[in-house]
PDB file of N, CA and C in Angstrom:
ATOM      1  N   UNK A   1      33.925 -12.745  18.562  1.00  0.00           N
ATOM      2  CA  UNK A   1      32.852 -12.001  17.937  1.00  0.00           C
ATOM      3  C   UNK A   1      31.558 -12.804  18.099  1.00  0.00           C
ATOM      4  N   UNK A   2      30.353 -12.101  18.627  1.00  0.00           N
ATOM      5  CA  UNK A   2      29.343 -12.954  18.677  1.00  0.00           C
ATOM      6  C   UNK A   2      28.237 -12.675  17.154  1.00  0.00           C
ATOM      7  N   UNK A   3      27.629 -13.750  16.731  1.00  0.00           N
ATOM      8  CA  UNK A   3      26.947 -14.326  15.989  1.00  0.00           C
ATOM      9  C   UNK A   3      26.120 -12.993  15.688  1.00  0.00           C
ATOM     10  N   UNK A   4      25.511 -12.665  17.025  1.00  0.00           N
ATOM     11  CA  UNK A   4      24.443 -11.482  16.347  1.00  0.00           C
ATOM     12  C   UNK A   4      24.993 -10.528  15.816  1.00  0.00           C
ATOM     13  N   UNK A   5      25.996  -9.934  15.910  1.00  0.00           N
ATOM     14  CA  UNK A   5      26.868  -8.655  15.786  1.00  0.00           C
ATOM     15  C   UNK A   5      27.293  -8.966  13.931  1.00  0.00           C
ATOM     16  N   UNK A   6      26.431  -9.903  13.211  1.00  0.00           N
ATOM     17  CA  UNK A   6      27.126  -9.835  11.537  1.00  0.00           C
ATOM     18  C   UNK A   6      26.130  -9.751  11.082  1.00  0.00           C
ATOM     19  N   UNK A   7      26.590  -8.354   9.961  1.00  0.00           N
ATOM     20  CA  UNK A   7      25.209  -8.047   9.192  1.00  0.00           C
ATOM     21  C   UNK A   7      25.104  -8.499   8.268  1.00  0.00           C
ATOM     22  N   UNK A   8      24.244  -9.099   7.833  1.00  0.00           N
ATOM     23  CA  UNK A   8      23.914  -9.559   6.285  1.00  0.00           C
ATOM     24  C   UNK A   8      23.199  -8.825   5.580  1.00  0.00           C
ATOM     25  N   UNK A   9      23.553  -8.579   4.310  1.00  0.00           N
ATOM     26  CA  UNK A   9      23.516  -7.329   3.572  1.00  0.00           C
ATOM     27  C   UNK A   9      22.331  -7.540   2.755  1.00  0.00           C
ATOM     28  N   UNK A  10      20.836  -6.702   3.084  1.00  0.00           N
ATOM     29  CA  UNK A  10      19.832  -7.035   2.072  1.00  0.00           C
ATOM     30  C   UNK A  10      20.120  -6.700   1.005  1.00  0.00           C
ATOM     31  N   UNK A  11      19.114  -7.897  -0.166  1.00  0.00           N
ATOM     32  CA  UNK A  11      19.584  -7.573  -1.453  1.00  0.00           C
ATOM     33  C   UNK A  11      18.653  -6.217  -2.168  1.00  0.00           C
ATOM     34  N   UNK A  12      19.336  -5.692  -3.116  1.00  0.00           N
ATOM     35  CA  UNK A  12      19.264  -4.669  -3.979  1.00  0.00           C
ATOM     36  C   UNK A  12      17.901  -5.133  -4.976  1.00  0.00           C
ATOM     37  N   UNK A  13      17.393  -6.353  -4.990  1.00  0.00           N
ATOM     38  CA  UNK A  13      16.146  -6.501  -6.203  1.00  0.00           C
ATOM     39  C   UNK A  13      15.437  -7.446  -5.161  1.00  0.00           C
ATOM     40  N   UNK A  14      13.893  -7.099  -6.196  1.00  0.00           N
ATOM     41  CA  UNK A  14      12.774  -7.834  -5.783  1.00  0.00           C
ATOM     42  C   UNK A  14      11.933  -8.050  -6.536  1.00  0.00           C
ATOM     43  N   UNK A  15      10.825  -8.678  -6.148  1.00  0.00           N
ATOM     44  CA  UNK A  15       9.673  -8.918  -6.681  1.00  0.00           C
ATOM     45  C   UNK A  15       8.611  -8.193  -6.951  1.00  0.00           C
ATOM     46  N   UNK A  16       7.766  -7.342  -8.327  1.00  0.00           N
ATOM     47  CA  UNK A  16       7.385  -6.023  -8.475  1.00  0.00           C
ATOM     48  C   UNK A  16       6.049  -6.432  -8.738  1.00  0.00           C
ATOM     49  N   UNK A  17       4.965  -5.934  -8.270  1.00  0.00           N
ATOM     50  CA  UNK A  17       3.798  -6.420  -8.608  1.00  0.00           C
ATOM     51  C   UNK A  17       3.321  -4.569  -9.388  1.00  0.00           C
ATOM     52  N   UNK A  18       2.887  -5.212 -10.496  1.00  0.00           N
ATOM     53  CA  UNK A  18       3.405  -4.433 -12.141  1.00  0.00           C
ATOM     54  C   UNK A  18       1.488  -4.185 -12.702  1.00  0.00           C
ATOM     55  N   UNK A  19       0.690  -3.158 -12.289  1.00  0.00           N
ATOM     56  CA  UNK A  19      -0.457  -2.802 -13.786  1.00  0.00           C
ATOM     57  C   UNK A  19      -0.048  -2.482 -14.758  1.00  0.00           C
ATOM     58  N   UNK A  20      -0.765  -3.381 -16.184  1.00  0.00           N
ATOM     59  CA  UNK A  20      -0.763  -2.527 -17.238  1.00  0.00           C
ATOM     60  C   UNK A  20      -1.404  -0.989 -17.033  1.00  0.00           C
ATOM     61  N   UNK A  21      -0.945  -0.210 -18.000  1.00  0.00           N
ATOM     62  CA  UNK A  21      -1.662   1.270 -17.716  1.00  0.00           C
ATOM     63  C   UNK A  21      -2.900   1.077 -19.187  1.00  0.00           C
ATOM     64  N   UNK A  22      -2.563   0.105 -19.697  1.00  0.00           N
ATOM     65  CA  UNK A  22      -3.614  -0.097 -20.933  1.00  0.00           C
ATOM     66  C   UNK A  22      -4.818  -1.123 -20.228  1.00  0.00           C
ATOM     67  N   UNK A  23      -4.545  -2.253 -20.040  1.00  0.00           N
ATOM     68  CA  UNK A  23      -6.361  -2.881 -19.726  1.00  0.00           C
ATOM     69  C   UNK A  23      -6.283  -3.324 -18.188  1.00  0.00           C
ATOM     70  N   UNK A  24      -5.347  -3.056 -16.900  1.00  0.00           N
ATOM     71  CA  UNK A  24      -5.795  -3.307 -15.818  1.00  0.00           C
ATOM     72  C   UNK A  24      -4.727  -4.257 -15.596  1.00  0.00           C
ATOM     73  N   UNK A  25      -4.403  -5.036 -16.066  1.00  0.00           N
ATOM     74  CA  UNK A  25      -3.935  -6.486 -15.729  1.00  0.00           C
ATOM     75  C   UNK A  25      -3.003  -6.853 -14.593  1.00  0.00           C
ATOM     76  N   UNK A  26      -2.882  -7.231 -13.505  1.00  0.00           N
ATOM     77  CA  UNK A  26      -1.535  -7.095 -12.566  1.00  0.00           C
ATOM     78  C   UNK A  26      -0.699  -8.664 -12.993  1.00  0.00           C
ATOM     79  N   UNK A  27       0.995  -7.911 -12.922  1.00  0.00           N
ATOM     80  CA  UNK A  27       1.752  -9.104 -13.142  1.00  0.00           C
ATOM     81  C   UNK A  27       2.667  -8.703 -12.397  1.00  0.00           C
ATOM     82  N   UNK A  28       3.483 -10.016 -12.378  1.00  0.00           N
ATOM     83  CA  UNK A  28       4.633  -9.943 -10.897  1.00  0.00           C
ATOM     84  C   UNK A  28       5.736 -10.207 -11.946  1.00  0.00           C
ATOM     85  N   UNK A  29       6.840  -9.182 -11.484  1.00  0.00           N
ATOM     86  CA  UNK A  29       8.255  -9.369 -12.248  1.00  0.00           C
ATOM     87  C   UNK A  29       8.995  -8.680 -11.315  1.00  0.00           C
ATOM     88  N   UNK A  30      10.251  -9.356 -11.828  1.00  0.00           N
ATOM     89  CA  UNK A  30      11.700  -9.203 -11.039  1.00  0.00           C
ATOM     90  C   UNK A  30      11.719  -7.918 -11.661  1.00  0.00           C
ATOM     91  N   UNK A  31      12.667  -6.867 -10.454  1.00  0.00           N
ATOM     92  CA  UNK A  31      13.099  -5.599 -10.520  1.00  0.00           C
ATOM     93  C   UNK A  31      14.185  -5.484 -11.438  1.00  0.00           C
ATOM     94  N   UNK A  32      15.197  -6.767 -11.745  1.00  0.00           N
ATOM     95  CA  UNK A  32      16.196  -6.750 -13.065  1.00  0.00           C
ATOM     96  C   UNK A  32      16.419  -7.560 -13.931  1.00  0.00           C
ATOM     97  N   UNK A  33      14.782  -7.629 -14.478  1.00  0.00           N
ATOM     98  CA  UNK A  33      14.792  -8.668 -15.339  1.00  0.00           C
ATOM     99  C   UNK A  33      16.053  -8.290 -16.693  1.00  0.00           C
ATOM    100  N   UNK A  34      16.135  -9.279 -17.529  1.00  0.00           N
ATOM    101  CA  UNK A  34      17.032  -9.347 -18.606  1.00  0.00           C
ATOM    102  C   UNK A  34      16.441  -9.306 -19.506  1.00  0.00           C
ATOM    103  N   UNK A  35      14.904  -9.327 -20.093  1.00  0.00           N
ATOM    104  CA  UNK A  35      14.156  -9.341 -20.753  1.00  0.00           C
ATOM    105  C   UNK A  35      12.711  -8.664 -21.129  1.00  0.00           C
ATOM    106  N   UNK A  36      12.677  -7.891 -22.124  1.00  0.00           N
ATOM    107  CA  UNK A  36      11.304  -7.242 -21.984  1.00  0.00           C
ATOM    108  C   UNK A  36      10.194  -8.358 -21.256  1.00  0.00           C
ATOM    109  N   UNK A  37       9.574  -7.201 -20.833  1.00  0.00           N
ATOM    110  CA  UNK A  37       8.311  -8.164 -20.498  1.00  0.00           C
ATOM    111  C   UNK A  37       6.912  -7.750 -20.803  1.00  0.00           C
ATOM    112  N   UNK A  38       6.413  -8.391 -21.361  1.00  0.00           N
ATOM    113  CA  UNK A  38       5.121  -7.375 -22.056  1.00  0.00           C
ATOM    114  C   UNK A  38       3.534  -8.380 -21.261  1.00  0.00           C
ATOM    115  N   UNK A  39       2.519  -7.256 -21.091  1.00  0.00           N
ATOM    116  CA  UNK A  39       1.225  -7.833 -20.789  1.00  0.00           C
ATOM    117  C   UNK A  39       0.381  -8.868 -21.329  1.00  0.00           C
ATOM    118  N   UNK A  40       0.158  -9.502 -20.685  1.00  0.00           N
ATOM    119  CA  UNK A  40      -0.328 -11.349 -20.876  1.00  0.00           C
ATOM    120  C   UNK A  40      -1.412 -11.194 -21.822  1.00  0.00           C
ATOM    121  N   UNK A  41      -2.406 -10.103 -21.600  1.00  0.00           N
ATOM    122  CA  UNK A  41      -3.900 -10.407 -22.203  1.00  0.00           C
ATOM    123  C   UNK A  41      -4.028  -9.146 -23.103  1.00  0.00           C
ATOM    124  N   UNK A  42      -3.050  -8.335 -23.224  1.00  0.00           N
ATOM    125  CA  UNK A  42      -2.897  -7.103 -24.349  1.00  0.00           C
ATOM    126  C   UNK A  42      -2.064  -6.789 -24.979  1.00  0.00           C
ATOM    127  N   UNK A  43      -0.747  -7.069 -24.815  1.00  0.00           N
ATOM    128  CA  UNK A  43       1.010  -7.208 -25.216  1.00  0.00           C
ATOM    129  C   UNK A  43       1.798  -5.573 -24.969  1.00  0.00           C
ATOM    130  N   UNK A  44       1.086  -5.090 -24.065  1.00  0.00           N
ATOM    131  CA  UNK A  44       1.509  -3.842 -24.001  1.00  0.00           C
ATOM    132  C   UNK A  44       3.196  -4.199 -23.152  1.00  0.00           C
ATOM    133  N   UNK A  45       4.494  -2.998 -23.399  1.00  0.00           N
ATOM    134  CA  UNK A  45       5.296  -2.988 -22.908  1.00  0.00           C
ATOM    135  C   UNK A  45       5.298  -2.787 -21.508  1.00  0.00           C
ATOM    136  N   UNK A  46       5.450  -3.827 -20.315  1.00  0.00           N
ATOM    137  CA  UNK A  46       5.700  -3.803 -19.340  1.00  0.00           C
ATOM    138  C   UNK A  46       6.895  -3.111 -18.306  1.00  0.00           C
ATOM    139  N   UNK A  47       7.585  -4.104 -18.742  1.00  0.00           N
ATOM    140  CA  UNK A  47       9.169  -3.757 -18.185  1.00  0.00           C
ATOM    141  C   UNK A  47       9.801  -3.999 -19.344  1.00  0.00           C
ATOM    142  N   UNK A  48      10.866  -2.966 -19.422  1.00  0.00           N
ATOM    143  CA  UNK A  48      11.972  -3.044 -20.675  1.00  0.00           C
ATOM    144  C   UNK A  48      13.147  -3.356 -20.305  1.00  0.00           C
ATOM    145  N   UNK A  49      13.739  -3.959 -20.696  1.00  0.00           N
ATOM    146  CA  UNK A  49      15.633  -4.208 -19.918  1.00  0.00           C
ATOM    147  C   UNK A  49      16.275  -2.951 -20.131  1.00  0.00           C
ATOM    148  N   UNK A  50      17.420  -3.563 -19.033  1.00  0.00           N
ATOM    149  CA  UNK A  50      18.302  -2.282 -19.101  1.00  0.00           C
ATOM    150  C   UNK A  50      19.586  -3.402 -18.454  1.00  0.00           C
ATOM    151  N   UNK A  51      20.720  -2.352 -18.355  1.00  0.00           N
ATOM    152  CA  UNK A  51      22.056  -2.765 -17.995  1.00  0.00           C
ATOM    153  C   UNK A  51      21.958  -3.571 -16.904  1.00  0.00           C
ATOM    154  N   UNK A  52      20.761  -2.515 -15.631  1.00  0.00           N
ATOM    155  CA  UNK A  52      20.655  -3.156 -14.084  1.00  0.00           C
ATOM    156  C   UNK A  52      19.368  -3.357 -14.189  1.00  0.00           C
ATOM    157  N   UNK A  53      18.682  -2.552 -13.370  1.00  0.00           N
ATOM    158  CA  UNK A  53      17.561  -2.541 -13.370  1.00  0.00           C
ATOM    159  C   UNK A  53      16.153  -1.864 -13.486  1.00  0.00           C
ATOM    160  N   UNK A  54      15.435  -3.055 -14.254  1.00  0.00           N
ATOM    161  CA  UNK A  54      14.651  -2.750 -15.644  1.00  0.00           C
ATOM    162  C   UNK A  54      14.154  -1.216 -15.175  1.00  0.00           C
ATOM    163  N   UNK A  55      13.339  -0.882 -16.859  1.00  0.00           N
ATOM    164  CA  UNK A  55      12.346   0.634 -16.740  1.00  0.00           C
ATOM    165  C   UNK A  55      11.331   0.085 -17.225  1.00  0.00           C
ATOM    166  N   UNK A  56      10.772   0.146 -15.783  1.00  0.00           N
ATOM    167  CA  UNK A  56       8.856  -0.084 -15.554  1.00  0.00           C
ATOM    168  C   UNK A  56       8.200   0.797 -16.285  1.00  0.00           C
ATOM    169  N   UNK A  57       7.283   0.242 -16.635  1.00  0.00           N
ATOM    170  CA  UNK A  57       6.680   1.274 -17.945  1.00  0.00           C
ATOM    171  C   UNK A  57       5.413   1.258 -17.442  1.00  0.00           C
ATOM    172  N   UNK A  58       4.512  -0.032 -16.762  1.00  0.00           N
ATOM    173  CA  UNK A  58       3.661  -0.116 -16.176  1.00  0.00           C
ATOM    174  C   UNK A  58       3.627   1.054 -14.879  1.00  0.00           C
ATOM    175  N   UNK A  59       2.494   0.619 -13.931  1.00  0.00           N
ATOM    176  CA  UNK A  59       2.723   1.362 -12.875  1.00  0.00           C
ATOM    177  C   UNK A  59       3.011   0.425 -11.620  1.00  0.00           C
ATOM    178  N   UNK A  60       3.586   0.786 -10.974  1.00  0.00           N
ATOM    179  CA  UNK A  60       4.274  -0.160  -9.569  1.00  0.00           C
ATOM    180  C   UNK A  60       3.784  -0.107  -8.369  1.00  0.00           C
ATOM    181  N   UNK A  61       2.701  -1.547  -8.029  1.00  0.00           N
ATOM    182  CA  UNK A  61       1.757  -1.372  -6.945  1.00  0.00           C
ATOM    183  C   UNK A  61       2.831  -1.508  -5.594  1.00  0.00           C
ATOM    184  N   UNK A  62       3.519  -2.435  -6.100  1.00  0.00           N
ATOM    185  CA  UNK A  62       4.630  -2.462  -4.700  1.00  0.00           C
ATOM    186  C   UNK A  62       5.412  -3.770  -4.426  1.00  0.00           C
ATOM    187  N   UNK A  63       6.127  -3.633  -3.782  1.00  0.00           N
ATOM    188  CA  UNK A  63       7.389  -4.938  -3.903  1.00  0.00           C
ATOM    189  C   UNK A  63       6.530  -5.992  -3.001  1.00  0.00           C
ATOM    190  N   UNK A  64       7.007  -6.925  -3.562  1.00  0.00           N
ATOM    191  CA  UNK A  64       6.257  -8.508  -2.541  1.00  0.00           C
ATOM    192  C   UNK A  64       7.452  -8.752  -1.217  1.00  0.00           C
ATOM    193  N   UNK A  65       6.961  -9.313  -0.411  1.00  0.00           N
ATOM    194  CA  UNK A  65       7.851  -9.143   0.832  1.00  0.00           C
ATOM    195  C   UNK A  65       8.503 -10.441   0.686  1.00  0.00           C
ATOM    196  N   UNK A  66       9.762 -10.367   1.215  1.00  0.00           N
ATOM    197  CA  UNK A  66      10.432 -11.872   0.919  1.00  0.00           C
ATOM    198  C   UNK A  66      10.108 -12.733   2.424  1.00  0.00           C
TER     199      UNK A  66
END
């Protein structure tokens, strides 16, 4: 079997670059975090946990490239 012929399986989470919908603010969070995550300079609910993965509450500018 040659080397190129094995797929490695991209992963399922990433890196979310996250506006508050209340004062602007952009923050970067994991797609399954374990933990609320609330806005730095207003405390609004960001991302909320869940089982897998989180519910963005913000709005979602777009995944960071690995």
């Amino acid at each position: 079997m040659k080397r190129q012929n094995i797929m490695i399986p991209k992963p399922r989470s990433a890196f979310l670059s996250v506006q508050c919908e209340k004062c602007g603010e952009k923050t970067v969070i994991f797609s399954h975090t374990t933990t609320n995550i609330n806005c730095k300079s207003c405390g609004e609910l960001l991302a909320e946990r869940s089982g897998s993965l989180a519910n963005i509450k913000g709005k979602t500018l777009g995944a960071l490239d690995q």
